[in-house]
C-alpha atoms as a PDB file:
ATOM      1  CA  UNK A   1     103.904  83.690 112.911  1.00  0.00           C
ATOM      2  CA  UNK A   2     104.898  83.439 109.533  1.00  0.00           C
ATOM      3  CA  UNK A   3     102.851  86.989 108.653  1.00  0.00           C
ATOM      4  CA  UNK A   4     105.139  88.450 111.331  1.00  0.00           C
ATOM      5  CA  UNK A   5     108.203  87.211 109.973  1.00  0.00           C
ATOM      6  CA  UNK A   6     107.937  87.846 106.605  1.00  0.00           C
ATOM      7  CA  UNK A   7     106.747  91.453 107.674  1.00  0.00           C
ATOM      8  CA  UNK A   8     110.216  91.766 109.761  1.00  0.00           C
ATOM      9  CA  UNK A   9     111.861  90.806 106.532  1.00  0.00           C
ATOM     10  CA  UNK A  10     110.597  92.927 104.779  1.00  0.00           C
ATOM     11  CA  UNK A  11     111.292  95.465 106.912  1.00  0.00           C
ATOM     12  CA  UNK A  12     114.874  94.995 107.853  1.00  0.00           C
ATOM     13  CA  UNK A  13     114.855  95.011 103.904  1.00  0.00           C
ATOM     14  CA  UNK A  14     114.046  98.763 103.632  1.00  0.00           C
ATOM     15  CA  UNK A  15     116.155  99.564 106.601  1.00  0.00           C
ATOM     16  CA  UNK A  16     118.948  98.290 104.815  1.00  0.00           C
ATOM     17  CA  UNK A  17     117.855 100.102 101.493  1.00  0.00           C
ATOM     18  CA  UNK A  18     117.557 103.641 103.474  1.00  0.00           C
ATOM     19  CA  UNK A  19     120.676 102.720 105.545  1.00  0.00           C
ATOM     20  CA  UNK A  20     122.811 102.256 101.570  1.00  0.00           C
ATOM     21  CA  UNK A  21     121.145 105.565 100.169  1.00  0.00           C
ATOM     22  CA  UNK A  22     122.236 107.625 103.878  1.00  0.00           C
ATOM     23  CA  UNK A  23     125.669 106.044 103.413  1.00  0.00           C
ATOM     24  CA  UNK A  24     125.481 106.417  99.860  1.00  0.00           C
ATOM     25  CA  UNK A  25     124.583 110.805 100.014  1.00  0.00           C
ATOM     26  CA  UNK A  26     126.908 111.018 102.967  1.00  0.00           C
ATOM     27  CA  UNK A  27     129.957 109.703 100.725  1.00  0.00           C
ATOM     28  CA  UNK A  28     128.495 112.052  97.733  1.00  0.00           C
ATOM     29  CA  UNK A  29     128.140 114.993 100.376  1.00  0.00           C
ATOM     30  CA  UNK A  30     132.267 114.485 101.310  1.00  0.00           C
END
């Protein structure tokens, strides 16, 4: 359990890294 958790952690961590970098070329693309 706690494997899986820390793994969705870390996961939702990089999701939220590529999300800032799409939002942050889509606001340097306009």
């Amino acid at each position: 359990m706690d494997v899986v958790s820390r793994r969705k952690s870390a996961e939702s961590l990089t999701v939220r890294k590529q999300r800032a970098t799409k939002t942050r070329i889509a606001a340097a693309a306009a």
